[in-house]
C-alpha atoms as a PDB file:
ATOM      1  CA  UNK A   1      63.323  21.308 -58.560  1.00  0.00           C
ATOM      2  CA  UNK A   2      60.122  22.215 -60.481  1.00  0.00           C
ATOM      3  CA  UNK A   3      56.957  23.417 -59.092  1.00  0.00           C
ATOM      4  CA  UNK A   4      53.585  22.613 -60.783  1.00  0.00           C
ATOM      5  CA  UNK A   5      51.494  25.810 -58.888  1.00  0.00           C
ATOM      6  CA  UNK A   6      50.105  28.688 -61.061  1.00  0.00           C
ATOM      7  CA  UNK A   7      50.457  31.841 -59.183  1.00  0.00           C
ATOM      8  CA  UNK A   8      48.546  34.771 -59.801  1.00  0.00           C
ATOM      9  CA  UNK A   9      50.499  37.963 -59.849  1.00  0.00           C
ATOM     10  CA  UNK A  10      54.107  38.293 -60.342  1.00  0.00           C
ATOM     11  CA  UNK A  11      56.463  34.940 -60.861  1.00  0.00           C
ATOM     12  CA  UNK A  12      58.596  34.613 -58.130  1.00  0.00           C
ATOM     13  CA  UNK A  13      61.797  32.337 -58.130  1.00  0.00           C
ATOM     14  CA  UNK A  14      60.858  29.455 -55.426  1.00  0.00           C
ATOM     15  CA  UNK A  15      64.617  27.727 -56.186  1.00  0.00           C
ATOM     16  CA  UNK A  16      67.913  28.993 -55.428  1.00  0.00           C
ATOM     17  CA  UNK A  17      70.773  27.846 -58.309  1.00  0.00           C
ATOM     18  CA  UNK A  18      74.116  28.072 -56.362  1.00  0.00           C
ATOM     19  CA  UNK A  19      74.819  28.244 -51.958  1.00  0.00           C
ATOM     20  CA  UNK A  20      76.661  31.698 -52.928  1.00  0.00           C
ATOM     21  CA  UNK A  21      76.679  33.454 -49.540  1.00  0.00           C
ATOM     22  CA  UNK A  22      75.907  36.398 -52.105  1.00  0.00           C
ATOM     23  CA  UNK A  23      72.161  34.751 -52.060  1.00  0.00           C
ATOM     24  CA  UNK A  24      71.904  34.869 -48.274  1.00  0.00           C
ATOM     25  CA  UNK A  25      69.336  37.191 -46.775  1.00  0.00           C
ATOM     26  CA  UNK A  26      71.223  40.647 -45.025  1.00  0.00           C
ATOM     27  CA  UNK A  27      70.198  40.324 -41.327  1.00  0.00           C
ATOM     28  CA  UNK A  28      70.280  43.040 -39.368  1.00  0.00           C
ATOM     29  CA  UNK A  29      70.788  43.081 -35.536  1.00  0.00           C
ATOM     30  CA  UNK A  30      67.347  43.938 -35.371  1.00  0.00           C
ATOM     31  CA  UNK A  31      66.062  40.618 -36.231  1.00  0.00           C
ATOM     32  CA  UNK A  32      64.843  38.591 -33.775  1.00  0.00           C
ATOM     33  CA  UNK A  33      66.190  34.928 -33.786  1.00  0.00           C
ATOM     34  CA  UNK A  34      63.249  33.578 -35.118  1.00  0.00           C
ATOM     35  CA  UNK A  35      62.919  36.181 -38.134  1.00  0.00           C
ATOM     36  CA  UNK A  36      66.525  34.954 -38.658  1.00  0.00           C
ATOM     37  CA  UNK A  37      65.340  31.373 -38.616  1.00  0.00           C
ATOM     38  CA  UNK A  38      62.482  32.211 -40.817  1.00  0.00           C
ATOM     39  CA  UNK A  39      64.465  34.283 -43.297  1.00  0.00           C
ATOM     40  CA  UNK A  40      67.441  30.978 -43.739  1.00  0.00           C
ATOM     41  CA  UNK A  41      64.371  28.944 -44.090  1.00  0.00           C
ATOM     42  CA  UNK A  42      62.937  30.670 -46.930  1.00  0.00           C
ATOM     43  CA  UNK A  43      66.323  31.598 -48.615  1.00  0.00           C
ATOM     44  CA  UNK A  44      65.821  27.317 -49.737  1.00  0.00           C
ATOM     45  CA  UNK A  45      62.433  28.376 -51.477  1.00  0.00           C
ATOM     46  CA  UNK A  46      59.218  29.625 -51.041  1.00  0.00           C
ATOM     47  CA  UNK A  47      56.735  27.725 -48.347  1.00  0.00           C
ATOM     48  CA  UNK A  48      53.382  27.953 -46.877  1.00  0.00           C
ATOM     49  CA  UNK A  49      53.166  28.535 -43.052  1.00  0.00           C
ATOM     50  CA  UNK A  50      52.434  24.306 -42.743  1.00  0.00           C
ATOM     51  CA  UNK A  51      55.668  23.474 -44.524  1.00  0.00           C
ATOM     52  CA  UNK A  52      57.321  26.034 -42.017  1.00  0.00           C
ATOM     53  CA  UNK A  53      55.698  24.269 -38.843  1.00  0.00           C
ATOM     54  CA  UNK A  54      56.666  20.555 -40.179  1.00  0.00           C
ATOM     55  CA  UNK A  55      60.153  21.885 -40.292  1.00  0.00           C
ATOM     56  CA  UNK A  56      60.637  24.303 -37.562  1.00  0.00           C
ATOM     57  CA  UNK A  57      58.100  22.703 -34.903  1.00  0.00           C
ATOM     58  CA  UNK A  58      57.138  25.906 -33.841  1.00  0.00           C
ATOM     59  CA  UNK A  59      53.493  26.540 -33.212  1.00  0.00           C
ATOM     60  CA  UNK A  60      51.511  28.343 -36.281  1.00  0.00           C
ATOM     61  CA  UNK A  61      50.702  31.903 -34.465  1.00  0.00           C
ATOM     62  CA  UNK A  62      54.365  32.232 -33.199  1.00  0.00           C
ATOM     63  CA  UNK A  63      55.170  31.443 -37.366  1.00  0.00           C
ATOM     64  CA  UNK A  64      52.872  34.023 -38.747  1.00  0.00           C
ATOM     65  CA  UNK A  65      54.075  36.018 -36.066  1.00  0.00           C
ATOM     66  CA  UNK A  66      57.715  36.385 -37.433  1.00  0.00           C
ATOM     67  CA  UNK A  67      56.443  36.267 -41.176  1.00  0.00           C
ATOM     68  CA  UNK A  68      53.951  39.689 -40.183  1.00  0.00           C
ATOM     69  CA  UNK A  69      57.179  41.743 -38.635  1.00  0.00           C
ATOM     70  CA  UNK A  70      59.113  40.313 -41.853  1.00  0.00           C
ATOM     71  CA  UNK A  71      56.391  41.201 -44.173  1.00  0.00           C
ATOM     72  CA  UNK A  72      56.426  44.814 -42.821  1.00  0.00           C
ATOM     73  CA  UNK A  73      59.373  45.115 -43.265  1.00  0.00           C
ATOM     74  CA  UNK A  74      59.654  44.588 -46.952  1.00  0.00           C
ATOM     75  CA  UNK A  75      61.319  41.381 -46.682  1.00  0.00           C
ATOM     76  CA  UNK A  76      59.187  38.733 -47.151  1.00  0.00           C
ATOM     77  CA  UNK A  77      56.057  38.746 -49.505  1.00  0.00           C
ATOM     78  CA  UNK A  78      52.596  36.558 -49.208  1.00  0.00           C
ATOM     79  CA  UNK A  79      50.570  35.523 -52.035  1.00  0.00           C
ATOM     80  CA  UNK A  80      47.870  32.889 -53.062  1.00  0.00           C
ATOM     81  CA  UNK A  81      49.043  30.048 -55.192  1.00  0.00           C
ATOM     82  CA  UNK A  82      46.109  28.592 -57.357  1.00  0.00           C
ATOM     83  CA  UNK A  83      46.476  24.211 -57.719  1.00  0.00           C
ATOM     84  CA  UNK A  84      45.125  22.435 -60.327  1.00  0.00           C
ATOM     85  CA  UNK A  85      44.010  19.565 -57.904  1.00  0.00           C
ATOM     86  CA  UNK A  86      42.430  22.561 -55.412  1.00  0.00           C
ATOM     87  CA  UNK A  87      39.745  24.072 -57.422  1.00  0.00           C
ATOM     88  CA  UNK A  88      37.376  24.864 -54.356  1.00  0.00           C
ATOM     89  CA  UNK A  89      37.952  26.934 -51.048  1.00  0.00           C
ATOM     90  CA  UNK A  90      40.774  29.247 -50.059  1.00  0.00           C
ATOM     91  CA  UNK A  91      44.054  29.304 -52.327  1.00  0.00           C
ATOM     92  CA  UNK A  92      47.136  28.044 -50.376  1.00  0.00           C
ATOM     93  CA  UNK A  93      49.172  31.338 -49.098  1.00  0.00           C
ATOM     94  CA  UNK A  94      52.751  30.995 -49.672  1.00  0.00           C
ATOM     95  CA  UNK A  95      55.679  33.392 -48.284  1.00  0.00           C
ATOM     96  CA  UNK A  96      59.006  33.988 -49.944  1.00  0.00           C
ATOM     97  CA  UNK A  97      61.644  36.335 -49.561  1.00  0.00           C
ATOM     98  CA  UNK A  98      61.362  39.494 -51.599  1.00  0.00           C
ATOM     99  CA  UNK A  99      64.271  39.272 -54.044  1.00  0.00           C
ATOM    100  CA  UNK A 100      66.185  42.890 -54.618  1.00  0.00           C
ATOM    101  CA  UNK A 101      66.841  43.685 -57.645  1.00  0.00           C
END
C-alpha cells in the first residue's frame, strides 16, 4: 500500500510488512479498552480521527479522547500531513503509533 501525502517532520512507516505478533503494540493493564481498541487500530497504519470514527463508530470527542491519554503517554504521535489536492485551510492531523526503536 502506498501513500501519496507529504508529511512535514519525520517519515513515519504508515504500513506494517508481516502480522508478526512481534509488531503488536505492548498493552498494559492500564489501558482502557478503548486505548486498546485504538492502539490494534493503528498497529494497521496511520489514520486521521475520521478514518477512526468510519471504522470504530464511536463519536469523535470519545476518539480524541483515547488518542490524548495515548499521546501522553508516549505511544501514539499526531502530526499534520500536507496534500497536494489540499492546498488551502488546516492540514489533515494524522495519529500513528510511535515505533520503538
Amino acid at each position: 500500500m502506498t501513500s501519496n501525502l507529504v508529511m512535514t517532520g519525520r517519515m513515519i512507516k504508515t504500513t506494517i510488512e508481516s502480522t508478526n505478533m512481534a509488531e503488536k503494540p505492548v498493552l498494559e493493564k492500564s489501558h482502557s479498552k478503548l486505548e486498546i481498541t485504538l492502539l490494534e487500530l493503528l498497529a494497521g497504519g496511520a489514520m486521521t480521527r475520521d478514518q477512526m470514527v468510519a471504522k470504530l463508530g464511536i463519536p469523535r470527542t470519545t476518539i480524541y479522547d483515547g488518542l490524548r491519554s495515548l499521546i501522553q503517554r508516549n505511544e501514539v504521535m499526531k502530526y499534520p500531513v500536507h496534500t497536494h489536492e489540499r492546498v488551502r485551510g488546516r492540514p489533515k492531523v494524522v495519529f500513528a503509533l510511535i515505533e520503538e526503536d
